[in-house]
Protein backbone atom coordinates (compact mmCIF):
# COMPACT_ATOMS: atom_id res chain seq x y z
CA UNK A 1 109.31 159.20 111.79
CA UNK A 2 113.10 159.05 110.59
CA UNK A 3 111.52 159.16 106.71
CA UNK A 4 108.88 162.09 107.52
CA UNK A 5 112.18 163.80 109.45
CA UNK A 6 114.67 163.95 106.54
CA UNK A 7 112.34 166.57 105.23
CA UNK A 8 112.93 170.18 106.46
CA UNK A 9 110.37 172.18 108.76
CA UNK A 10 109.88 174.83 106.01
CA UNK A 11 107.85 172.40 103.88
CA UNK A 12 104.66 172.43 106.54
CA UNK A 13 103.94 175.85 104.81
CA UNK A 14 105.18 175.45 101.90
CA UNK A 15 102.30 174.97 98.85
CA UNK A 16 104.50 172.40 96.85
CA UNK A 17 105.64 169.65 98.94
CA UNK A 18 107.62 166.11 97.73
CA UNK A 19 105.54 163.25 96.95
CA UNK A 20 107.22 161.00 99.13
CA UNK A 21 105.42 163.00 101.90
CA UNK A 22 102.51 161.99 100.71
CA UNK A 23 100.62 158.04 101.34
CA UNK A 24 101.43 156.72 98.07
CA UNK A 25 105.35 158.28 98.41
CA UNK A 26 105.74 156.86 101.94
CA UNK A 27 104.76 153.29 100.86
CA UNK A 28 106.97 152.75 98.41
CA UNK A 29 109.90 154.42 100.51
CA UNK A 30 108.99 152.47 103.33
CA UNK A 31 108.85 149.11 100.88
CA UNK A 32 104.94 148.06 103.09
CA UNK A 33 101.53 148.48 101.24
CA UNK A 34 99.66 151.62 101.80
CA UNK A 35 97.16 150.06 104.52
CA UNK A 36 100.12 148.67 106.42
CA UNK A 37 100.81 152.86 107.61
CA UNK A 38 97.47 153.59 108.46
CA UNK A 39 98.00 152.37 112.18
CA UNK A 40 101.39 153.79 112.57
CA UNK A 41 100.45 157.44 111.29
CA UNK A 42 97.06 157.16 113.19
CA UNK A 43 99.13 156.72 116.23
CA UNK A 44 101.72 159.25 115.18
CA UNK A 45 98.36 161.79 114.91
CA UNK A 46 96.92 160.68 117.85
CA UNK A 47 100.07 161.07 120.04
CA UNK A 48 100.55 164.63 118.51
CA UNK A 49 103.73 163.32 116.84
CA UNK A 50 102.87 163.66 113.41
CA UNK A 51 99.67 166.08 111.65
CA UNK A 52 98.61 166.13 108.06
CA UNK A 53 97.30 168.65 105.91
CA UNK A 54 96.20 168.95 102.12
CA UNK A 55 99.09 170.23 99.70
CA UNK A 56 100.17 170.56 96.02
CA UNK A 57 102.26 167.37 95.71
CA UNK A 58 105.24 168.26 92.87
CA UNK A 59 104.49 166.06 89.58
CA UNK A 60 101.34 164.96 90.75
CA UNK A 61 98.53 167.15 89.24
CA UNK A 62 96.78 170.08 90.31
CA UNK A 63 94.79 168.39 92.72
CA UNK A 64 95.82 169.06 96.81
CA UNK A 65 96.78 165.47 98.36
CA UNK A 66 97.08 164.23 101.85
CA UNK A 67 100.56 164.52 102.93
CA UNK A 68 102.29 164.50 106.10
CA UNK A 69 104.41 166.11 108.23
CA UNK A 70 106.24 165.52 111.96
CA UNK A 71 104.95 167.96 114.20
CA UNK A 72 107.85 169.73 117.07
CA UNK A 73 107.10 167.42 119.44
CA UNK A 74 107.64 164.42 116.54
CA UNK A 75 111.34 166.21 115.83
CA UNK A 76 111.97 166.09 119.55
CA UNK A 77 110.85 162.51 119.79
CA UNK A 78 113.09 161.98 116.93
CA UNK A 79 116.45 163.25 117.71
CA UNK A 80 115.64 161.24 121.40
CA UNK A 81 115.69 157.70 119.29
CA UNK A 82 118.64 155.75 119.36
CA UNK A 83 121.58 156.76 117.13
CA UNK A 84 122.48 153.48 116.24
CA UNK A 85 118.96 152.39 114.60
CA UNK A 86 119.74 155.54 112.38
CA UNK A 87 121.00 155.12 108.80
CA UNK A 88 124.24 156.74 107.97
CA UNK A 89 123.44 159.59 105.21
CA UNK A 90 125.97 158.85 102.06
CA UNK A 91 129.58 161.07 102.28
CA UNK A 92 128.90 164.16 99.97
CA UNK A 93 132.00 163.82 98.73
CA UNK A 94 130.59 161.17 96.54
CA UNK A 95 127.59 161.77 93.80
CA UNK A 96 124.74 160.16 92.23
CA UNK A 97 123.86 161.95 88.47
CA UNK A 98 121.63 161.18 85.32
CA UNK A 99 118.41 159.61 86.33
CA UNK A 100 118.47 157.99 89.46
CA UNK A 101 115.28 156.40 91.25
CA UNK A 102 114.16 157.42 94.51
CA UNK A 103 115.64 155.06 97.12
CA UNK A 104 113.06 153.05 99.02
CA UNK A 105 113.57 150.16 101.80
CA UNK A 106 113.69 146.29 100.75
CA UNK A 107 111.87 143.86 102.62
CA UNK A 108 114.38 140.28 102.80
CA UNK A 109 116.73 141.62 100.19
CA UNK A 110 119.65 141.16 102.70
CA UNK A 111 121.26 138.29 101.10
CA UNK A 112 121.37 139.33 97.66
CA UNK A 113 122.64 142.86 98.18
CA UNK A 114 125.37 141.37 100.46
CA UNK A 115 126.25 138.84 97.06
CA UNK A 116 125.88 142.01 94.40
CA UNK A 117 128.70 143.80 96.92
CA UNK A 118 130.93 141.23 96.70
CA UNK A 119 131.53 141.41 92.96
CA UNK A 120 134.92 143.02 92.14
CA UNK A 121 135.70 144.55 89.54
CA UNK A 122 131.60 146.00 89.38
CA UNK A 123 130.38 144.14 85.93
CA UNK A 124 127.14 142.80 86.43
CA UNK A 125 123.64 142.43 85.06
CA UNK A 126 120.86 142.71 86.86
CA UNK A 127 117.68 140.03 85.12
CA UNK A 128 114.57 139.23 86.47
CA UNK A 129 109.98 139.58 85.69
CA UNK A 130 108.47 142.65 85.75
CA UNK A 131 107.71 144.04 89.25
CA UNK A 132 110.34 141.85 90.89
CA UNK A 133 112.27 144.81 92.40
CA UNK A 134 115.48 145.15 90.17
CA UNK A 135 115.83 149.00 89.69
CA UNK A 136 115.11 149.35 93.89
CA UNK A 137 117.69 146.28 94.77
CA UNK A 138 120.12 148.30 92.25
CA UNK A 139 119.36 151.80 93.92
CA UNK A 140 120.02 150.55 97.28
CA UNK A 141 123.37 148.78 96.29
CA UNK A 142 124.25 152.33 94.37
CA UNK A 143 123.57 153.86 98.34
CA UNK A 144 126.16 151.96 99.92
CA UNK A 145 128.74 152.38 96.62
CA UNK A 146 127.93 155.78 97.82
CA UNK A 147 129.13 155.73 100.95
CA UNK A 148 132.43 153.95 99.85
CA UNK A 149 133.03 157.60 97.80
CA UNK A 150 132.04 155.92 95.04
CA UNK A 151 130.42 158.11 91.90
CA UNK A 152 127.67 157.18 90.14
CA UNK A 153 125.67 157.38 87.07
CA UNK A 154 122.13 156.08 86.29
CA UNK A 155 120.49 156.76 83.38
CA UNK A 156 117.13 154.50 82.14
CA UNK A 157 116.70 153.31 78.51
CA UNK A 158 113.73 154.22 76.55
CA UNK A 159 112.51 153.02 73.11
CA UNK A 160 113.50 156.19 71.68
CA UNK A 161 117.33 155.95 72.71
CA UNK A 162 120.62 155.25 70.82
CA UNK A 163 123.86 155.18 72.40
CA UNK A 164 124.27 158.77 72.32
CA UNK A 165 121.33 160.16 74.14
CA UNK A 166 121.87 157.21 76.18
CA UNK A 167 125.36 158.59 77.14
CA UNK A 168 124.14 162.85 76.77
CA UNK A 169 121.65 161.62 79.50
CA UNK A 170 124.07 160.04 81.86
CA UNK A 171 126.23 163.12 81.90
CA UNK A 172 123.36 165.49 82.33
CA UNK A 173 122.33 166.97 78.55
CA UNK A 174 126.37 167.16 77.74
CA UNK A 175 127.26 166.48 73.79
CA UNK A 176 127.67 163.27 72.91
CA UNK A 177 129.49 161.86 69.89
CA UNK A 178 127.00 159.34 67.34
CA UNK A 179 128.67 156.93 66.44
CA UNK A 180 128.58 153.85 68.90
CA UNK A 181 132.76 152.72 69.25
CA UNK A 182 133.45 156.95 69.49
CA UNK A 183 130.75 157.30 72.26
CA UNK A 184 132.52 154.25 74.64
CA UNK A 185 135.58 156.00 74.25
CA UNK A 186 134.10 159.29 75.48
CA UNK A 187 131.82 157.56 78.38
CA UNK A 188 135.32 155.69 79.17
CA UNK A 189 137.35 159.26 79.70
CA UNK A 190 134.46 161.22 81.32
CA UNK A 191 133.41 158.88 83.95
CA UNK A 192 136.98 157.41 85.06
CA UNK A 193 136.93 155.48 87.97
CA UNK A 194 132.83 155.82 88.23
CA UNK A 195 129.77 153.59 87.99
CA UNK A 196 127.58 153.36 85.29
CA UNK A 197 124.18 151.63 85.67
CA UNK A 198 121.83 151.58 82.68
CA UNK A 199 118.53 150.46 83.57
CA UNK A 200 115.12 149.48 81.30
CA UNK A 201 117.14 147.74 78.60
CA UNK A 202 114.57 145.36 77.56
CA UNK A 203 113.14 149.18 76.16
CA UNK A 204 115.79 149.40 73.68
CA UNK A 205 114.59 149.20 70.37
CA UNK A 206 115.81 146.57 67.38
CA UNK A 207 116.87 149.74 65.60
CA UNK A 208 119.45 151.27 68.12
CA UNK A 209 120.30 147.81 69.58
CA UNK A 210 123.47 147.05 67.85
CA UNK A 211 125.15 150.38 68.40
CA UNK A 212 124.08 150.10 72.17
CA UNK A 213 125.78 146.70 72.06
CA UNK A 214 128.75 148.40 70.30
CA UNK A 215 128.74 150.97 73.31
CA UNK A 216 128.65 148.84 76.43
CA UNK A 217 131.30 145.90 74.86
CA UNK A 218 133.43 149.12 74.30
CA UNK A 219 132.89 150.20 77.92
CA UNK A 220 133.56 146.59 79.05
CA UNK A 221 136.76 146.43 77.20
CA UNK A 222 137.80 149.17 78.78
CA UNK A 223 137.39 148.35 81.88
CA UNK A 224 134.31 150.33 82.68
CA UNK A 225 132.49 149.51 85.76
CA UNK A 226 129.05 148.81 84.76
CA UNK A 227 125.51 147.66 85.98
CA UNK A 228 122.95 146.69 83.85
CA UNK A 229 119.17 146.19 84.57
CA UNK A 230 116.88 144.73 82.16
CA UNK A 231 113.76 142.13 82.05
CA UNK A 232 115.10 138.75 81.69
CA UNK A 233 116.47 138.13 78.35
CA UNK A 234 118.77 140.86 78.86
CA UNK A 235 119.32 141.67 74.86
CA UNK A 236 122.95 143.04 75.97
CA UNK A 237 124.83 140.90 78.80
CA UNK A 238 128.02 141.79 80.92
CA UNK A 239 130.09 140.49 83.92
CA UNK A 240 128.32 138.13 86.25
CA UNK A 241 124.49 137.77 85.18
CA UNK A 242 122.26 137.73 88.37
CA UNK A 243 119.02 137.05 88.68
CA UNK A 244 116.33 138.37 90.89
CA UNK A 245 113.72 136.13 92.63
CA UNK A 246 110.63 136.93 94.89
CA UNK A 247 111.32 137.43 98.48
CA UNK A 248 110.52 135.26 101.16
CA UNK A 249 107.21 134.51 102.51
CA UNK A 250 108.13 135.87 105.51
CA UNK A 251 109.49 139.21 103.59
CA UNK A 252 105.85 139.11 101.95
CA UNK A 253 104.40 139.46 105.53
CA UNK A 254 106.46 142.22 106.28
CA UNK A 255 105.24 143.77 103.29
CA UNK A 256 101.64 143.52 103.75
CA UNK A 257 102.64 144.77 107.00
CA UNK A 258 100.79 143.86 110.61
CA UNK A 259 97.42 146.31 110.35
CA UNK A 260 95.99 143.33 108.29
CA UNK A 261 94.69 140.52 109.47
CA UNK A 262 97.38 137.52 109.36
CA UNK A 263 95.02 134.92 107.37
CA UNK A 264 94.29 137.33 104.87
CA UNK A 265 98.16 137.83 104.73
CA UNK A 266 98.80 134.10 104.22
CA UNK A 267 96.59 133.76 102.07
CA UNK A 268 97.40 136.71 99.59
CA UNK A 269 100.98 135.52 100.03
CA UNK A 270 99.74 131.68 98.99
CA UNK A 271 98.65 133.14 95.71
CA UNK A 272 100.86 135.87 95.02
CA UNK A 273 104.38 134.59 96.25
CA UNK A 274 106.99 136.96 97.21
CA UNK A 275 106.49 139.42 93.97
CA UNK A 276 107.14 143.23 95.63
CA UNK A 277 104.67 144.69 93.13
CA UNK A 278 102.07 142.21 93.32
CA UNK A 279 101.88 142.64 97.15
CA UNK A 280 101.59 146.66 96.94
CA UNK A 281 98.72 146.19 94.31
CA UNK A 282 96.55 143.74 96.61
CA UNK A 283 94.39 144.81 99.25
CA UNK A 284 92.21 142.57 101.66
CA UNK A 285 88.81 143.74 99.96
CA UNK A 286 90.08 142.39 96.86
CA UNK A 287 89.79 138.60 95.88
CA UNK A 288 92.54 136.13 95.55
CA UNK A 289 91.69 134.41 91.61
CA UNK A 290 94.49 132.38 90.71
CA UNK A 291 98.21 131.95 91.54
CA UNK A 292 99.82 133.68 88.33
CA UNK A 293 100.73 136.93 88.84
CA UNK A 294 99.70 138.14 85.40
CA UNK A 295 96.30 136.78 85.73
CA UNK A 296 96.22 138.32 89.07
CA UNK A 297 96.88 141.94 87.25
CA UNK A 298 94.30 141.25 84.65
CA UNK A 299 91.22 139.59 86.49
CA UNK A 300 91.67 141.26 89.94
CA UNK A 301 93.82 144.58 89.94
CA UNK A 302 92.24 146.15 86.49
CA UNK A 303 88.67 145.08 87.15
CA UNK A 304 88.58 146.55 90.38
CA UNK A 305 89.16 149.73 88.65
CA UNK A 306 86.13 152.13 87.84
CA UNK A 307 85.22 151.75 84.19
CA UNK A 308 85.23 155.26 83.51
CA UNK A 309 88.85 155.33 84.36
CA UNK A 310 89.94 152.55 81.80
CA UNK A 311 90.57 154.94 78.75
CA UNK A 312 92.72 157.04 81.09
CA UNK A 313 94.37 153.69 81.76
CA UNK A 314 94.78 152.92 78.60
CA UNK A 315 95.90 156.34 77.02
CA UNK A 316 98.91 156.22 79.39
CA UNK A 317 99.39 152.38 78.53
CA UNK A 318 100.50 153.17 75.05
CA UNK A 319 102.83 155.72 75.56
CA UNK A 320 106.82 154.58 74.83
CA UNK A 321 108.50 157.07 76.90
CA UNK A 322 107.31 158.53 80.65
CA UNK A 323 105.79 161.62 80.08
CA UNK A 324 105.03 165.15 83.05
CA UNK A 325 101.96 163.71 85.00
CA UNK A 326 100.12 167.17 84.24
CA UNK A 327 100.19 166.64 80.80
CA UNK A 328 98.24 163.62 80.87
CA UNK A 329 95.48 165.57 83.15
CA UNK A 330 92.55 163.92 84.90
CA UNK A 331 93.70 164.62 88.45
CA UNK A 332 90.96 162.44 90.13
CA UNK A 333 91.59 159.65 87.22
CA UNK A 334 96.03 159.85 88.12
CA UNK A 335 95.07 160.01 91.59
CA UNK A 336 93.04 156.52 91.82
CA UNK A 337 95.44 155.10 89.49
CA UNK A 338 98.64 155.93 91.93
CA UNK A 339 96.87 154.90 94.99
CA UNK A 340 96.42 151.33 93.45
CA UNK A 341 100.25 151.37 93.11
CA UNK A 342 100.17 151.05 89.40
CA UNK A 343 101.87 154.38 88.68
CA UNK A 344 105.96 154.42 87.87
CA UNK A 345 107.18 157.67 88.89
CA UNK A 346 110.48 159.17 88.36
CA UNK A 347 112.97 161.59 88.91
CA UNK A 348 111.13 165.59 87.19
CA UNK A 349 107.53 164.46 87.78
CA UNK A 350 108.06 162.14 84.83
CA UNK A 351 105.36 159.64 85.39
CA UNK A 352 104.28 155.64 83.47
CA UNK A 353 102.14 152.82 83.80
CA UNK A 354 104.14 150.04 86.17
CA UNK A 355 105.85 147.69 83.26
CA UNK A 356 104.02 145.31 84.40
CA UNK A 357 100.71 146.21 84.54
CA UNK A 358 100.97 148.06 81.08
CA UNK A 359 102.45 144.81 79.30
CA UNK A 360 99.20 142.76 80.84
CA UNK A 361 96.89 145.62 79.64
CA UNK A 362 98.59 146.03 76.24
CA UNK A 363 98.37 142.11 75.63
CA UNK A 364 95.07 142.00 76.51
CA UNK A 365 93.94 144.21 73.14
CA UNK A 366 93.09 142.57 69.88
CA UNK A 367 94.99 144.06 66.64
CA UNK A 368 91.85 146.33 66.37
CA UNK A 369 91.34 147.03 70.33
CA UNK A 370 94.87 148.09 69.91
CA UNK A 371 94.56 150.40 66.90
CA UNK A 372 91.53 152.42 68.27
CA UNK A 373 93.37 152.83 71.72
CA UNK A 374 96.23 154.00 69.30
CA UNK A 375 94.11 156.47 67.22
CA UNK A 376 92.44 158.23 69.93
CA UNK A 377 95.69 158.89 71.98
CA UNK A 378 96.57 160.54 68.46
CA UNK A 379 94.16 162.76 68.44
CA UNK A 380 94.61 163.76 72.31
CA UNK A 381 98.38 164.35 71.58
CA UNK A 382 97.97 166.20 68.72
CA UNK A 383 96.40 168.72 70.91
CA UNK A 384 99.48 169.38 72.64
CA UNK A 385 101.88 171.87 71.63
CA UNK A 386 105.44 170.79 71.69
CA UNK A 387 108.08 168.85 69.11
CA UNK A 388 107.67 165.85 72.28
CA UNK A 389 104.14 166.00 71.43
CA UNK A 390 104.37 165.34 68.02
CA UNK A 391 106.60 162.65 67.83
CA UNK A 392 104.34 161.24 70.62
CA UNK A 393 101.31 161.88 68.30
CA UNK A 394 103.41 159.98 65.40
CA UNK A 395 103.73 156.98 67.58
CA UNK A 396 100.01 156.86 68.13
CA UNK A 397 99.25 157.43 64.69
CA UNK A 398 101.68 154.54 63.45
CA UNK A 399 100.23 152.39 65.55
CA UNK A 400 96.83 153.23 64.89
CA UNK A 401 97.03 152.18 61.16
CA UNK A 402 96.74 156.44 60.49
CA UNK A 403 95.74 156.17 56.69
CA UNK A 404 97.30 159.99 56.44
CA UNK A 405 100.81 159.43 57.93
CA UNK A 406 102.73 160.24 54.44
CA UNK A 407 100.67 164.12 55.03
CA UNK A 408 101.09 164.15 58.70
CA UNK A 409 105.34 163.44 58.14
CA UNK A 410 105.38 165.64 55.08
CA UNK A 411 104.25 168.76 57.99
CA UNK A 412 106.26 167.61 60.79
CA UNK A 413 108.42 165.05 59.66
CA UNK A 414 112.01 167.53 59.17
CA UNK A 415 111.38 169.42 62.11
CA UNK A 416 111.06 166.01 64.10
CA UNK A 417 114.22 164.69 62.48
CA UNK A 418 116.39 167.77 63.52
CA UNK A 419 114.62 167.63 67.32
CA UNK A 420 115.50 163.79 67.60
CA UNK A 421 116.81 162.11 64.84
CA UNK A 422 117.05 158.79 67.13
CA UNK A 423 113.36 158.84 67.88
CA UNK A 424 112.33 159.20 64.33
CA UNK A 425 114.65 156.36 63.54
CA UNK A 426 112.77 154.13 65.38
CA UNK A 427 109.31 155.61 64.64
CA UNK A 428 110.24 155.14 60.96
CA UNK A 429 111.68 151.72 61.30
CA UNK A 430 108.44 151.05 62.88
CA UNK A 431 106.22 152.12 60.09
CA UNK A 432 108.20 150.33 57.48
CA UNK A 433 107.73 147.17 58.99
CA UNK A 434 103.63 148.09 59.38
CA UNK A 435 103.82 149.29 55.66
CA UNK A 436 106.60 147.55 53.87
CA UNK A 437 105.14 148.02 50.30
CA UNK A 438 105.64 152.07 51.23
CA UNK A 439 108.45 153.81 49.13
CA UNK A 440 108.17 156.55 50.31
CA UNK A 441 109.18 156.23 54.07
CA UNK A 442 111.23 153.84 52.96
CA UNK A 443 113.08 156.79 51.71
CA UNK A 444 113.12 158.95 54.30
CA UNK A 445 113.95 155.76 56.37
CA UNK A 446 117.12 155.91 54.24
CA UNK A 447 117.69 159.54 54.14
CA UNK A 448 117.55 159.51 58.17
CA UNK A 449 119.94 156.66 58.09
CA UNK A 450 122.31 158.19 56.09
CA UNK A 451 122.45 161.63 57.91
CA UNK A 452 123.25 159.69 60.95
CA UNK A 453 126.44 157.93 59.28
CA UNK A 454 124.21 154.92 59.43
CA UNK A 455 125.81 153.61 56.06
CA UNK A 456 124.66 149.90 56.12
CA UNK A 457 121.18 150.39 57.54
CA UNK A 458 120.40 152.45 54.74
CA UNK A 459 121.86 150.18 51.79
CA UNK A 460 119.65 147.85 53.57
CA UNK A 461 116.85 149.91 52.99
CA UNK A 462 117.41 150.73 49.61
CA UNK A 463 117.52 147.13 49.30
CA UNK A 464 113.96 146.58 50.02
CA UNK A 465 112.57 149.40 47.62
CA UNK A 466 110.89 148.19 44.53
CA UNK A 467 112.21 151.39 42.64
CA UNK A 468 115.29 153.28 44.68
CA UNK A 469 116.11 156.75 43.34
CA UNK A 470 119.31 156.87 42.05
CA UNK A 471 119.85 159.98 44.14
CA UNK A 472 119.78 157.81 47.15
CA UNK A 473 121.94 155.38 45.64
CA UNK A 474 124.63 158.23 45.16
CA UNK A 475 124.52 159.31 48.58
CA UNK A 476 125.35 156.13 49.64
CA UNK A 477 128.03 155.42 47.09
């Protein structure tokens, strides 16, 4: 009732509503599976406390979704509970910007929140598996840094980033400088005295990774307070390096919540541990095969799944960056998927495969399985307008093995460049290494390099072509 009040009266009419409102949105702000709320909102309903109705949920299709609402006699029951069990809003004289996640209660996360406060100056970084809960442990930390007037800053790493869009993202779209040591200095000045969390660094790509190293060992120098997230490795590491463990059993039971049947909730709990996700994906009617987590993904999760629905599942497993959940299409298909809990969604209806359950699917392809996934996401992105879309379509077609790349970058390729010359970077990087006997993007490898004051990366390349043209040779001389 306290989540479902936060939400103003207005939105009972209104024909776009939040998706925490809806089942999905309320279990993971509420940290308990999805069949743990049936009871409570069944009593809610039945007690006249709380009604549902079929809306427009924002990012999530076109298809009208459950979602629910307190009633007036839910708001009067409300504001009668006692104060104290109430959680204090943040001050608004402090601010969250960039790319924040939605914040969500932790189940037996007491103890290690209490720890992650206690580190003065804030230099930390945050390891641990997929699904383990680091970017929600972080988010609820960030809540109470909020409430000590403390700014912050998250922005999330993608494949595509260097350390400038990394830093124009964290300050909202503003200019960045390019080169790594200049953009540290200009993080440093702008965000004085705030908090900077970078999450998803295990994203980063080998291209961009030095210069992001550059970056945050400027912003450490300086003083910067900083929180890092990534999958353990970390490839960049600062302050005290923590990592995250499953919870408890008894947090796992709390999870799974009371509506199920407490055998079934040991037992899930035997096999599954304390791993957030893992819990959220399982439900009683599903079997228990196995105690590893991955396996668990792989032979129960994803084969519980209709089969029509796996090349949606996999179309959405190869993308590199989150993409607007209407784009991909196939309400019914999203739907199914984000009731299973295997949906990442964040802040602008941007919208992924969980990390986890795309790294099982993607290593569960052969060379060739991957390829043909590869080539027909090509084809379904080069049916979208957009420069987005087309570097998207180059990714697929890169990693399809497309025998007419060379004539699909002599079309797009300049346009792409000047729209993000940090995504076609990588994209280029990544097709040199599939074709390193290729000259010719070799070249353009070099020419992007150089453009982007990226002096030794391109003598590098130049390095590996059989015949450099001496005009390359002079730019870089």
């Amino acid at each position: 009732m306290r989540w479902l009040g936060k939400f103003s009266k207005e939105l009972v009419d209104s024909w776009d509503v939040p998706r925490e409102l809806s089942l999905p949105g309320l279990s993971e702000a509420l940290g308990v599976v999805r069949s743990a709320l049936h009871s409570p909102l069944n009593a809610l309903m039945e007690g006249g406390l709380v009604e549902f109705r079929l809306a427009h949920v924002i990012g999530g299709g076109s298809r009208r979704r459950n979602v629910y609402h307190l009633t007036e006699a839910g708001r009067v029951e409300l504001a009668n509970l006692p104060e104290q069990e109430i959680e204090e809003a943040p001050t608004r004289k402090s601010s969250l910007k960039g790319e924040p996640p939605g914040l969500s209660e932790l189940k037996g996360r007491e103890e290690i929140l209490e720890q992650l406060s206690q580190i003065k100056p804030i230099s930390m970084t945050i390891v641990g598996i997929a699904g383990i809960g680091k970017t929600s442990l972080v988010r609820k930390l960030v809540e109470g840094l909020l409430k000590n007037k403390k700014n912050c800053r998250w922005v999330r790493a993608n494949i595509y980033d260097d350390s400038s869009s990394l830093a124009a993202r964290a300050l909202d779209g503003q200019d960045a400088p390019e080169e790594p040591r200049a953009v540290a200095n200009w993080l440093s000045e702008k965000c004085n005295n705030e908090v900077i969390i970078i999450d998803d660094l295990q994203d980063i790509h080998d291209r961009h990774l030095k210069g992001i190293i550059k970056m945050i060992e400027g912003l450490d120098k300086k003083g910067q307070q900083l929180i890092l997230i990534s999958r353990a490795p970390s490839p960049i590491e600062i302050g005290e390096i923590i990592s995250i463990e499953e919870v408890s059993d008894d947090a796992a039971m709390e999870i799974l919540g009371d509506d199920i049947d407490e055998q079934q909730r040991l037992g899930a709990v035997e096999h599954l541990g304390g791993h957030p996700l893992a819990l959220h994906m399982w439900n009683p009617e599903q079997p228990l095969a196995g105690a590893h987590i991955r396996r668990f993904v792989e032979n129960t999760v994803l084969t519980q799944l209709p089969d029509e629905l796996l090349p949606m599942l996999d179309g959405i497993a190869v993308l590199p960056v989150p993409v607007k959940a209407e784009i991909l299409g196939g309400d019914d298909g999203m739907e199914t998927l984000d009731e299973h809990a295997l949906m990442r969604w964040s802040e602008g209806g941007l919208v992924e495969l969980q990390h986890l359950v795309r790294n099982v699917r993607r290593e569960s392809w052969s060379q060739k399985e991957s390829e043909k996934v590869h080539a027909i996401a090509a084809q379904r992105w080069a049916e979208v307008s957009g420069q987005q879309a087309r570097l998207l379509e180059l990714h697929m077609r890169i990693n399809g093995a497309d025998e007419n790349l060379e004539e699909h970058l002599e079309l797009h390729g300049e346009g792409l460049i000047l729209h993000d010359s940090a995504a076609m970077a990588t994209l280029i990087d990544d097709a040199c290494k599939r074709w390193p006997e290729a000259d010719s993007l070799r070249h353009l490898s070099v020419c992007i390099a150089l453009d982007r004051g990226e002096a030794s990366h391109a003598e590098s390349e130049i390095k590996n072509m059989k015949n450099p043209p001496l005009e390359l040779q002079a730019r870089l001389s």
